[in-house]
N, C-alpha and C. Protein backbone atom coordinates (compact mmCIF):
# COMPACT_ATOMS: atom_id res chain seq x y z
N UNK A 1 118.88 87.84 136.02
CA UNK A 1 120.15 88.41 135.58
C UNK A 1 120.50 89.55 136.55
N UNK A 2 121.54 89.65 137.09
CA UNK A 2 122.35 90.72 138.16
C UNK A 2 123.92 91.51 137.32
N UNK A 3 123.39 91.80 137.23
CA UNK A 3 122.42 93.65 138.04
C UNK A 3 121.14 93.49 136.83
N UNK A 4 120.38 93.77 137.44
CA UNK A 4 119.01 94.13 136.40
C UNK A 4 119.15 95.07 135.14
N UNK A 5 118.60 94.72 134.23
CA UNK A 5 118.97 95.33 132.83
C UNK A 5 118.12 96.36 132.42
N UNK A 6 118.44 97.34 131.87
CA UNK A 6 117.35 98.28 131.59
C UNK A 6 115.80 97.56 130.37
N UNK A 7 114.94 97.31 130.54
CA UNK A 7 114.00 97.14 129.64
C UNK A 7 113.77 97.68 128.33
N UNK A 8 113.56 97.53 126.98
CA UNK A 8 113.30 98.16 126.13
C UNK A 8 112.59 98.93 126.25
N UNK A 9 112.50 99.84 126.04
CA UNK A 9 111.36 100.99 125.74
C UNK A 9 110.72 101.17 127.38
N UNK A 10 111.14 100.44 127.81
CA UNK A 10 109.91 100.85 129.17
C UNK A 10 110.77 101.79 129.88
N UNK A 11 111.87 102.46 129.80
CA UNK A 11 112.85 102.94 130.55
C UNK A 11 111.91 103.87 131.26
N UNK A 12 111.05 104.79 130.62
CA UNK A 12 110.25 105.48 130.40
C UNK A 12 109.50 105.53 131.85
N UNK A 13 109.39 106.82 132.25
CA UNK A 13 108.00 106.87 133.77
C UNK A 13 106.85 107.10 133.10
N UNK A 14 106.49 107.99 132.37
CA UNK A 14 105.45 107.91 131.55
C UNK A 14 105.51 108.22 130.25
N UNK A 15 104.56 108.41 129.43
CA UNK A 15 104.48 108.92 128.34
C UNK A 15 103.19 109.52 127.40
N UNK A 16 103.09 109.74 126.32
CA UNK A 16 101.67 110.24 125.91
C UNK A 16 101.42 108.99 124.96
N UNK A 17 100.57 108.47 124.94
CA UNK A 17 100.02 107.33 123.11
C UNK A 17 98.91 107.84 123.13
N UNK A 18 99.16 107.59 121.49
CA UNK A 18 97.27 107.76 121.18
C UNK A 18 96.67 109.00 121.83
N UNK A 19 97.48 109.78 122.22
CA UNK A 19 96.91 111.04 123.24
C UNK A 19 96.58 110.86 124.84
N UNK A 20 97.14 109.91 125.26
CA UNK A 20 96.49 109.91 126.33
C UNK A 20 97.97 109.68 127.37
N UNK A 21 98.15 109.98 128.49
CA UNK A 21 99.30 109.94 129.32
C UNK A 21 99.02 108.45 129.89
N UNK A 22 100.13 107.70 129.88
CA UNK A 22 100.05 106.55 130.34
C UNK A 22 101.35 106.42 131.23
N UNK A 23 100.99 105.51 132.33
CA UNK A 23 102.43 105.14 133.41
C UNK A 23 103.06 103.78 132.84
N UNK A 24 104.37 103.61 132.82
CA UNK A 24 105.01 102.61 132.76
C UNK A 24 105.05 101.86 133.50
N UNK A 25 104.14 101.31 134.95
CA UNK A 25 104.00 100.79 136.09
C UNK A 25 103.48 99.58 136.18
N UNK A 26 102.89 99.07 134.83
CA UNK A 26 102.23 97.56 135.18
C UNK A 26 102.68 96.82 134.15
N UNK A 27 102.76 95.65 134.77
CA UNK A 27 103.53 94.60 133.88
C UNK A 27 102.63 93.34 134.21
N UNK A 28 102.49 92.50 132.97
CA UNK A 28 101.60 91.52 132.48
C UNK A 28 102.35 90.18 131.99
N UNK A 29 101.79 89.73 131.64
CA UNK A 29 102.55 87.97 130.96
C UNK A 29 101.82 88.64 129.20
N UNK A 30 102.96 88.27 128.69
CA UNK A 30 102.91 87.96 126.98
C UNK A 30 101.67 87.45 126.60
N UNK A 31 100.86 88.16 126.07
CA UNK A 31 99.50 87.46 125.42
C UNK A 31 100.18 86.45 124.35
N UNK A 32 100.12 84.91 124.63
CA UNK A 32 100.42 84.08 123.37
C UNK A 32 99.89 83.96 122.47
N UNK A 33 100.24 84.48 120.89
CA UNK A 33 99.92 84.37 119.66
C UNK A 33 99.10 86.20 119.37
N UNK A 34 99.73 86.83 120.01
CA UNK A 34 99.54 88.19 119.92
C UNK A 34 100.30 88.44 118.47
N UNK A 35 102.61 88.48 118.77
CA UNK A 35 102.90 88.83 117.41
C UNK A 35 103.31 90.35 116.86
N UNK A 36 102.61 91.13 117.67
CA UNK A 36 102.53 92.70 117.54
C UNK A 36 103.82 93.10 117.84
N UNK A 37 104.40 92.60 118.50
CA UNK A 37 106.03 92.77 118.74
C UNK A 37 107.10 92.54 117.30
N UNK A 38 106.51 91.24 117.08
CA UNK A 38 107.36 90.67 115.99
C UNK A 38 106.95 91.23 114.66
N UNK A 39 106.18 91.97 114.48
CA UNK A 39 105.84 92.61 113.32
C UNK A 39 106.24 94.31 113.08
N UNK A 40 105.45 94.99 114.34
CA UNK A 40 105.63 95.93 114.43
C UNK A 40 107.25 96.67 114.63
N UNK A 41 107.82 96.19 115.34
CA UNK A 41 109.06 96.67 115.97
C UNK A 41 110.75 96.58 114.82
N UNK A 42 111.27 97.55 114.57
CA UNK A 42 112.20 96.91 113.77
C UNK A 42 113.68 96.57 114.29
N UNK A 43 114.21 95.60 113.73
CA UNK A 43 115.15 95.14 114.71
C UNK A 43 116.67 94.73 113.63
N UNK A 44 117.57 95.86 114.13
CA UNK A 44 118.76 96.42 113.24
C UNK A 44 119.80 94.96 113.30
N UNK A 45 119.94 94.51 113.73
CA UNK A 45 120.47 93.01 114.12
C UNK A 45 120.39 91.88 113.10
N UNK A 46 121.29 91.07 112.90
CA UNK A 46 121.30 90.18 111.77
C UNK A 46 120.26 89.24 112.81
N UNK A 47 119.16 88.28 111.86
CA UNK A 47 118.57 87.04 112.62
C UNK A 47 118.29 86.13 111.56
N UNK A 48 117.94 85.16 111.86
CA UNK A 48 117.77 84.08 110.81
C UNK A 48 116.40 84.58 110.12
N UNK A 49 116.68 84.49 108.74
CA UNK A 49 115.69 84.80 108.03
C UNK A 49 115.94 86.68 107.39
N UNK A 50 116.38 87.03 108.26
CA UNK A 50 117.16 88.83 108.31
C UNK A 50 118.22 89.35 108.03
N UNK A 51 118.64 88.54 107.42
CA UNK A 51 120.84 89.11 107.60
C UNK A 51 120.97 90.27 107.98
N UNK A 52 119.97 91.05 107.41
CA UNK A 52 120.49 92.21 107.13
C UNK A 52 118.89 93.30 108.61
N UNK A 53 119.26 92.67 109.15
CA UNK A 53 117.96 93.22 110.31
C UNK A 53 116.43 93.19 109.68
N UNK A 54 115.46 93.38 110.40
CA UNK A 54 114.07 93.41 110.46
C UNK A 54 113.57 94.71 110.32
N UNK A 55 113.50 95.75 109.02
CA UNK A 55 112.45 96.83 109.26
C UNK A 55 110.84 96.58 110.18
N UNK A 56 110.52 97.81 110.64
CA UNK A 56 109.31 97.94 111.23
C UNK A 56 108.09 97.85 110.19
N UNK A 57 107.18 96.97 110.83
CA UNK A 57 106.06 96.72 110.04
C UNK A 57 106.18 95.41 109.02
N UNK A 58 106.96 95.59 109.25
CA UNK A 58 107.71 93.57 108.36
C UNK A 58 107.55 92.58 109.40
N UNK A 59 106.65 91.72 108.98
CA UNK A 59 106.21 90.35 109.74
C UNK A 59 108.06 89.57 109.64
N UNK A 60 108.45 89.19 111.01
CA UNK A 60 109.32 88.12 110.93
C UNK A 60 108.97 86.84 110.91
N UNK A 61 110.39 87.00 109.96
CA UNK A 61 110.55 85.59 109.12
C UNK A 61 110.54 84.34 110.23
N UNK A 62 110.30 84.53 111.46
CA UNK A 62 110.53 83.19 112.50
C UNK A 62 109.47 83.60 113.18
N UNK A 63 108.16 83.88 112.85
CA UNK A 63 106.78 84.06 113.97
C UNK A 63 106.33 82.99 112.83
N UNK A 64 105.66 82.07 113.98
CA UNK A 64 104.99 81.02 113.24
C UNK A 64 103.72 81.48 112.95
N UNK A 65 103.04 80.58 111.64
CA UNK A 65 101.33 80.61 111.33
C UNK A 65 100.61 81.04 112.76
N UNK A 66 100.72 80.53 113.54
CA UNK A 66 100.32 80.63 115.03
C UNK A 66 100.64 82.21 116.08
N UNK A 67 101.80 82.70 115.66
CA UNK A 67 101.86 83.72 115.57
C UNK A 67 103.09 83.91 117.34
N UNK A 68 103.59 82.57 117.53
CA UNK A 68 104.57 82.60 118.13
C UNK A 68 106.21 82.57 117.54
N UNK A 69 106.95 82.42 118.79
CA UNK A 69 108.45 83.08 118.06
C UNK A 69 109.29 81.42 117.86
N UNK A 70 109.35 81.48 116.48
CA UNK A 70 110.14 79.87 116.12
C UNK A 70 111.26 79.47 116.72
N UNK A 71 111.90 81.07 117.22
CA UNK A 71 113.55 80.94 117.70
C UNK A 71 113.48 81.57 119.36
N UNK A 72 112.25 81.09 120.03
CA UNK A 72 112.35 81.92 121.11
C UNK A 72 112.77 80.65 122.31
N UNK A 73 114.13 81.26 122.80
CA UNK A 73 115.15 80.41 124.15
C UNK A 73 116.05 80.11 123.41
N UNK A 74 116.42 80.42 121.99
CA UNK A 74 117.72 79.72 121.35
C UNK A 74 118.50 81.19 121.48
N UNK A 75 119.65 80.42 120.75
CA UNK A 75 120.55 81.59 121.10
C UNK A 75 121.08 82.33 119.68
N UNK A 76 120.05 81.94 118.83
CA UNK A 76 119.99 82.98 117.68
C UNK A 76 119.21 84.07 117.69
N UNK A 77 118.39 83.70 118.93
CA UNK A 77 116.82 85.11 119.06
C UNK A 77 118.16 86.42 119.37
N UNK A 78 117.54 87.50 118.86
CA UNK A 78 118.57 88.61 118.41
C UNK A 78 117.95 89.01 120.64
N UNK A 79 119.32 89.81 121.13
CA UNK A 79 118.86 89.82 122.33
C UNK A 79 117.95 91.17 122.33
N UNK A 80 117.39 91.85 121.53
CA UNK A 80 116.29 93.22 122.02
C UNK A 80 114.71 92.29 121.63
N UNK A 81 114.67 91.37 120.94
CA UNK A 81 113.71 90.17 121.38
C UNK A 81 113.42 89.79 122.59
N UNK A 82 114.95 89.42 123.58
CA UNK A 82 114.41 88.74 124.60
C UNK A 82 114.67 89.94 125.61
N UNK A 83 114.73 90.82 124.98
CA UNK A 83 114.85 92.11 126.28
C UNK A 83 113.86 92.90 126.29
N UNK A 84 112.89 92.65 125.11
CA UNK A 84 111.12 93.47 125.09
C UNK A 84 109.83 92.69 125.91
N UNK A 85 109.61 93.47 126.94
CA UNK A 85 108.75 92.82 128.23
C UNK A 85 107.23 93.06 127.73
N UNK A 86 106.71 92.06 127.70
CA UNK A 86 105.09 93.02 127.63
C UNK A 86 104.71 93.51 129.11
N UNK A 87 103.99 94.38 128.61
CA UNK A 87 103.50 95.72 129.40
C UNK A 87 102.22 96.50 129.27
N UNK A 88 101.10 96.63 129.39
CA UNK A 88 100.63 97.25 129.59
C UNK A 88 100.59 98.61 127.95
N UNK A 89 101.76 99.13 128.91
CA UNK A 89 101.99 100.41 127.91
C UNK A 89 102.08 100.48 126.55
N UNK A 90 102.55 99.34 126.51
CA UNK A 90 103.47 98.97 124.81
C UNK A 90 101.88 97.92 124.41
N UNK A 91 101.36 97.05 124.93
CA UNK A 91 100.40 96.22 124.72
C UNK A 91 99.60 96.36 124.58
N UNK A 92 98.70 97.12 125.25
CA UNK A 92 97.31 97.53 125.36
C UNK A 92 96.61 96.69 126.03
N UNK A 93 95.16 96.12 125.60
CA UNK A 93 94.31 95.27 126.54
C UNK A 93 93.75 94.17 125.51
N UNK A 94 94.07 94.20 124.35
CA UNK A 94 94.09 93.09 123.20
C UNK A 94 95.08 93.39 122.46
N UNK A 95 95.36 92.64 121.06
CA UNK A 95 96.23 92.24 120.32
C UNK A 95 96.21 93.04 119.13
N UNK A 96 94.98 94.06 118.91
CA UNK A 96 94.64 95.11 118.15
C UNK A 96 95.34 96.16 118.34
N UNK A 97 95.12 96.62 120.18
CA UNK A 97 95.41 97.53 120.25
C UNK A 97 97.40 97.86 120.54
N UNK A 98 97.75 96.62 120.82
CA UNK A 98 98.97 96.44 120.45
C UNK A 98 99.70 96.45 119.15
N UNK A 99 99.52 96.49 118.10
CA UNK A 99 99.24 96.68 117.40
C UNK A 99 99.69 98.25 116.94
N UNK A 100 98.16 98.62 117.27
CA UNK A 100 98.36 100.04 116.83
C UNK A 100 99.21 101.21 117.61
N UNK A 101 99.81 100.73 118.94
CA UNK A 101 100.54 100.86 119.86
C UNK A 101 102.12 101.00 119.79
N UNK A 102 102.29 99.72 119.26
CA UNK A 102 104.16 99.83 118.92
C UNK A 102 104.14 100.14 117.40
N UNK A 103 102.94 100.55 116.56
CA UNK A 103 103.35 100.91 115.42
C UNK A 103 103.58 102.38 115.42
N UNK A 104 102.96 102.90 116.20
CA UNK A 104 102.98 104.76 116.55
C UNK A 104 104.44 104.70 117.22
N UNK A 105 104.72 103.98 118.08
CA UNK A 105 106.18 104.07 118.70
C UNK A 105 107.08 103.91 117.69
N UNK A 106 107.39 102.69 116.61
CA UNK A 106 108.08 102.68 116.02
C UNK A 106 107.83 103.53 115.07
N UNK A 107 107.12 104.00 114.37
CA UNK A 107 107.00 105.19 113.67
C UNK A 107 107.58 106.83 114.10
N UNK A 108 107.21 106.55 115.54
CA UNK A 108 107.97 108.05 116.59
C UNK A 108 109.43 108.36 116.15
N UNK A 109 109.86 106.82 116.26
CA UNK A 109 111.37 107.04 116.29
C UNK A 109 111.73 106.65 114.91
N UNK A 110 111.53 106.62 113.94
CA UNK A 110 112.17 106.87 112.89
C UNK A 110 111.71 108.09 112.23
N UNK A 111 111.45 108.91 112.52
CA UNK A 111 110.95 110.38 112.54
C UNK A 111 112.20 111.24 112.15
């Protein structure tokens, strides 16, 4: 896509989690059947299953048993879905620590 789009949350050069200063500098491929996105993150946007948006910490209604996205390449996926990159920062180094990662973030900002 041209001009390049700003990233969710990664806008960021660094930041503090969990106490510790981290760089926004490395970028990874989507651990499949991670999920930590689709649970953790809340998303103000009507989606199927959501009319009324996705609070944070609410499993969506379109992550399969498997723990992938039922509506992911259609053109109902709400677009801050397909605009959240995994990263490092936001991810961690398993599916735990992701997890406990975008739940402190989304918790930050409804503060």
């Amino acid at each position: 896509m041209w001009p390049p789009q700003p990233r969710c949350l990664a806008a960021w050069d660094s930041t503090r989690i969990m106490g510790q200063d981290v760089k926004a500098d490395e970028f990874f491929p989507c651990r499949l059947g991670c999920g930590a996105c689709c649970v953790c993150i809340s998303i103000s946007s009507p989606l199927p299953g959501h009319p009324n948006g996705k609070p944070g910490g609410v499993r969506c209604a379109n992550l399969t048993d498997d723990n992938l996205c039922a509506i992911f390449g259609r053109p109902e996926r709400p677009a801050v879905c397909d605009g959240f990159k995994a990263e490092r920062l936001f991810c961690g180094d398993s599916n735990e620590e992701a997890m406990r990662i975008l739940s402190e973030l989304e918790a930050s900002v409804g503060r």
